[in-house]
Protein backbone atom coordinates (compact mmCIF):
# COMPACT_ATOMS: atom_id res chain seq x y z
CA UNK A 1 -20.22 -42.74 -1.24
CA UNK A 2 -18.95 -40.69 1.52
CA UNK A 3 -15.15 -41.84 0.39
CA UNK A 4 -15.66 -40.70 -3.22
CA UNK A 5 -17.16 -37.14 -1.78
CA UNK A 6 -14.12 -36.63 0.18
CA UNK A 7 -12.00 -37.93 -2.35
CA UNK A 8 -13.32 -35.61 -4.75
CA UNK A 9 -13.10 -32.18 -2.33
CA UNK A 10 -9.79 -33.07 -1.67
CA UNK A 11 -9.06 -32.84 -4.81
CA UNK A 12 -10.91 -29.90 -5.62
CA UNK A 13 -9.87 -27.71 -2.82
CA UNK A 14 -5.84 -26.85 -4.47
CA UNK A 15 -8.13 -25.98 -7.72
CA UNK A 16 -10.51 -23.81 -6.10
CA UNK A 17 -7.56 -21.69 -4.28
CA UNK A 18 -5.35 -22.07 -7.47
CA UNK A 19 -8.35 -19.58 -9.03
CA UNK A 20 -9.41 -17.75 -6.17
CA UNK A 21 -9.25 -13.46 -6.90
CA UNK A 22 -6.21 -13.04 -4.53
CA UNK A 23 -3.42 -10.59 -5.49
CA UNK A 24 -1.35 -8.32 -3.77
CA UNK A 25 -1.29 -4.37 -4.27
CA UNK A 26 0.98 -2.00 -3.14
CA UNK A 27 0.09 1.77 -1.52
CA UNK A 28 2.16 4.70 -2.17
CA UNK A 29 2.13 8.25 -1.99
CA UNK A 30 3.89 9.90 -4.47
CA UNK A 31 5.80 13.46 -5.09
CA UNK A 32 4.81 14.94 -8.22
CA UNK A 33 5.87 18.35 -7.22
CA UNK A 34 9.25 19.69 -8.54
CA UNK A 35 10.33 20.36 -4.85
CA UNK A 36 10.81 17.72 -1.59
CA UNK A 37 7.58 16.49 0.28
CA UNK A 38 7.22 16.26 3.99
CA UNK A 39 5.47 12.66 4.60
CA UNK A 40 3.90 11.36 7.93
CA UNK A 41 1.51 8.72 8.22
CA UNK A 42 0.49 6.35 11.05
CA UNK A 43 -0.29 3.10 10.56
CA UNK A 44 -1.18 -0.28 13.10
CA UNK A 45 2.28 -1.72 14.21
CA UNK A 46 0.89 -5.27 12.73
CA UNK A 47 3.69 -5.92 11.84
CA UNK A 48 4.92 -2.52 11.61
CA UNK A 49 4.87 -1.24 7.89
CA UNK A 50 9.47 -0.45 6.84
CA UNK A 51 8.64 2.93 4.54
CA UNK A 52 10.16 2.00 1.29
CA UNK A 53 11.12 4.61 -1.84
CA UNK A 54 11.07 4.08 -5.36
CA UNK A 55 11.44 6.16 -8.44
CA UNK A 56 7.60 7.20 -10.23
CA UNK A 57 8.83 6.46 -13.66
CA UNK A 58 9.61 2.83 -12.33
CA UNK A 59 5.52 2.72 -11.41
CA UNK A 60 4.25 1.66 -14.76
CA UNK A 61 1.37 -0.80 -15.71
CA UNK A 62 2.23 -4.00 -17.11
CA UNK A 63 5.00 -5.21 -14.77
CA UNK A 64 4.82 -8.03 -12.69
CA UNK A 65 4.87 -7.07 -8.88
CA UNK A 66 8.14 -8.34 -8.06
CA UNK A 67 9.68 -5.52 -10.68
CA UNK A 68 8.38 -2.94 -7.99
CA UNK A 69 9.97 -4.65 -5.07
CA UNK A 70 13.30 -4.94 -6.77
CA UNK A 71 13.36 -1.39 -7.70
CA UNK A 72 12.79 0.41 -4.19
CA UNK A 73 15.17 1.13 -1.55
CA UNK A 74 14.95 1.91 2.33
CA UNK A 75 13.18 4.85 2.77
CA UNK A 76 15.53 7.32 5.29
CA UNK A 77 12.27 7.53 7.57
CA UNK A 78 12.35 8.68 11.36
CA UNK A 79 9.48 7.18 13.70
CA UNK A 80 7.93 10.36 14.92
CA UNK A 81 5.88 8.76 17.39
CA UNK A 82 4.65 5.56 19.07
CA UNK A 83 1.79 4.07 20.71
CA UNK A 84 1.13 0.34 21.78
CA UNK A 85 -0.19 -0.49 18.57
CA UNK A 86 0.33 2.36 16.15
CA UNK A 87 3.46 3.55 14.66
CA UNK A 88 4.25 7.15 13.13
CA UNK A 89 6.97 7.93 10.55
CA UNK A 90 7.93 10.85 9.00
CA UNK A 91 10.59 11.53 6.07
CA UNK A 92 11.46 13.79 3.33
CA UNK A 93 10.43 12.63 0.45
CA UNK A 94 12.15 14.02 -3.22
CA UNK A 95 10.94 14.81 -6.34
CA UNK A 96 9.29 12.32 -8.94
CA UNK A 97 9.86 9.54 -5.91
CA UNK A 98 6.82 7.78 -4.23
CA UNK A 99 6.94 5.73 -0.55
CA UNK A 100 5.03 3.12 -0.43
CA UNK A 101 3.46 2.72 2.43
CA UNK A 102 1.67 -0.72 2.42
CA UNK A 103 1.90 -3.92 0.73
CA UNK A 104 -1.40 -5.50 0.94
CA UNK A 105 -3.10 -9.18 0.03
CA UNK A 106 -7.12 -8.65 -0.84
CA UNK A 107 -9.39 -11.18 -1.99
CA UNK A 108 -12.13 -9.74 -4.26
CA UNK A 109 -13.29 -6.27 -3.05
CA UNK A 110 -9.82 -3.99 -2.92
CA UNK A 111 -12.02 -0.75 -2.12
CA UNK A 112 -14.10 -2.54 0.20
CA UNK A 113 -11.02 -4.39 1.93
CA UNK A 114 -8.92 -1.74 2.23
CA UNK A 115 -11.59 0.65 4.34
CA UNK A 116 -11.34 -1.83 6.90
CA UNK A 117 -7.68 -2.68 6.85
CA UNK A 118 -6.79 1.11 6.85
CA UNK A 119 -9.07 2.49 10.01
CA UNK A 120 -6.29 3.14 11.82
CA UNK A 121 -4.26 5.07 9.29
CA UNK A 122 -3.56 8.24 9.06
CA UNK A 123 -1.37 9.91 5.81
CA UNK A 124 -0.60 13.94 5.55
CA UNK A 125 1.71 15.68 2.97
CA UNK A 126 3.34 18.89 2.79
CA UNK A 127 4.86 20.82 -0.01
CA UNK A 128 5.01 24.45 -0.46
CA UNK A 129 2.16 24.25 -2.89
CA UNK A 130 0.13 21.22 -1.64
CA UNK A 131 -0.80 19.70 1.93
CA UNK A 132 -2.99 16.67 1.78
CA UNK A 133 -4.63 15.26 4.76
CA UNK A 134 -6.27 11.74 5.28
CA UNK A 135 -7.60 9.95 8.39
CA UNK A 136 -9.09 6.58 8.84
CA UNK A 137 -12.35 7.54 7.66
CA UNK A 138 -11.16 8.81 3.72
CA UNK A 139 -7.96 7.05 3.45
CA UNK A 140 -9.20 3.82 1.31
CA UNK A 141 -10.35 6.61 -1.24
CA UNK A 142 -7.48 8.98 -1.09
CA UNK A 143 -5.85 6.39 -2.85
CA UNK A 144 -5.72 6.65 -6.83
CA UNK A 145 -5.68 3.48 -8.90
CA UNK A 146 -3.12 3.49 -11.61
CA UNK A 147 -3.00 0.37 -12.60
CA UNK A 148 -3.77 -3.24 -11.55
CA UNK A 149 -1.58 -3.73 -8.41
CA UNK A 150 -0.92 -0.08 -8.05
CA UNK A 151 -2.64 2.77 -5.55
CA UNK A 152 -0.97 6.11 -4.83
CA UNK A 153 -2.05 9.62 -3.49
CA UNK A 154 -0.78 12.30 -5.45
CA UNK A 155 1.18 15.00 -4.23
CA UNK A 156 1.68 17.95 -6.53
């Protein structure tokens, strides 16, 4: 009896994380002004986040994830600052482009997840008609859902 049970989870298990609610989502913050955005943010060096740009028209629903990834491109970032565990970047970032910042794996619970994954962040953004602000406590809902895999903050 105990054979057969074991048998049987072991066969189960590949099936149960086959349909498991895991997918990955990706964080940006994007320009929608017409002029150039000052960026900073600070995340946990774990590992350390590489700022990556990609045009906003190439954020739209419907595309598998990989699409994103093959569309962005180094962002020209500077690390502003650096602590044992926290890194801070800052770049310029142009019009109709978004960063994105993190690349994250959540089980069910994105909102919920992300609070705790992000308490260490910090994101601010400057244009001459905008300057948005988030620390560790707001950051998980500073971020917009546009789609399925896809969070951003607006900058306009």
């Amino acid at each position: 009896m105990k054979r057969a049970s074991v048998i049987l989870l072991t066969a189960l298990i590949p099936l149960i994380e086959a349909t498991s609610c895991v997918s990955t989502h990706y964080f940006y913050v994007a320009n929608l002004s017409p002029q150039p955005a000052k960026v900073f943010f600070s995340a946990p060096c774990e590992p350390c986040p590489s700022p990556q740009t990609i045009a906003v028209r190439d954020l739209r629903p419907g595309r598998n994830p990989m699409y994103y990834l093959e569309r962005q491109s180094p962002a020209p970032a500077e690390v502003a600052g650096r602590t044992d565990s926290l890194i801070t970047y800052s770049l310029s970032l142009p019009p109709d482009q978004a960063v994105m910042l993190f690349e994250r794996t959540f089980g069910a619970g994105v909102k919920r997840s992300a609070a705790v994954i992000f308490s260490g962040v910090q994101i601010s953004a400057i244009t001459g008609a905008d300057t948005v602000s988030y620390d560790a406590a707001n950051v998980a809902d500073a971020f917009r859902r546009w789609h399925k895999y896809i969070y951003v903050i607006e900058v306009k």
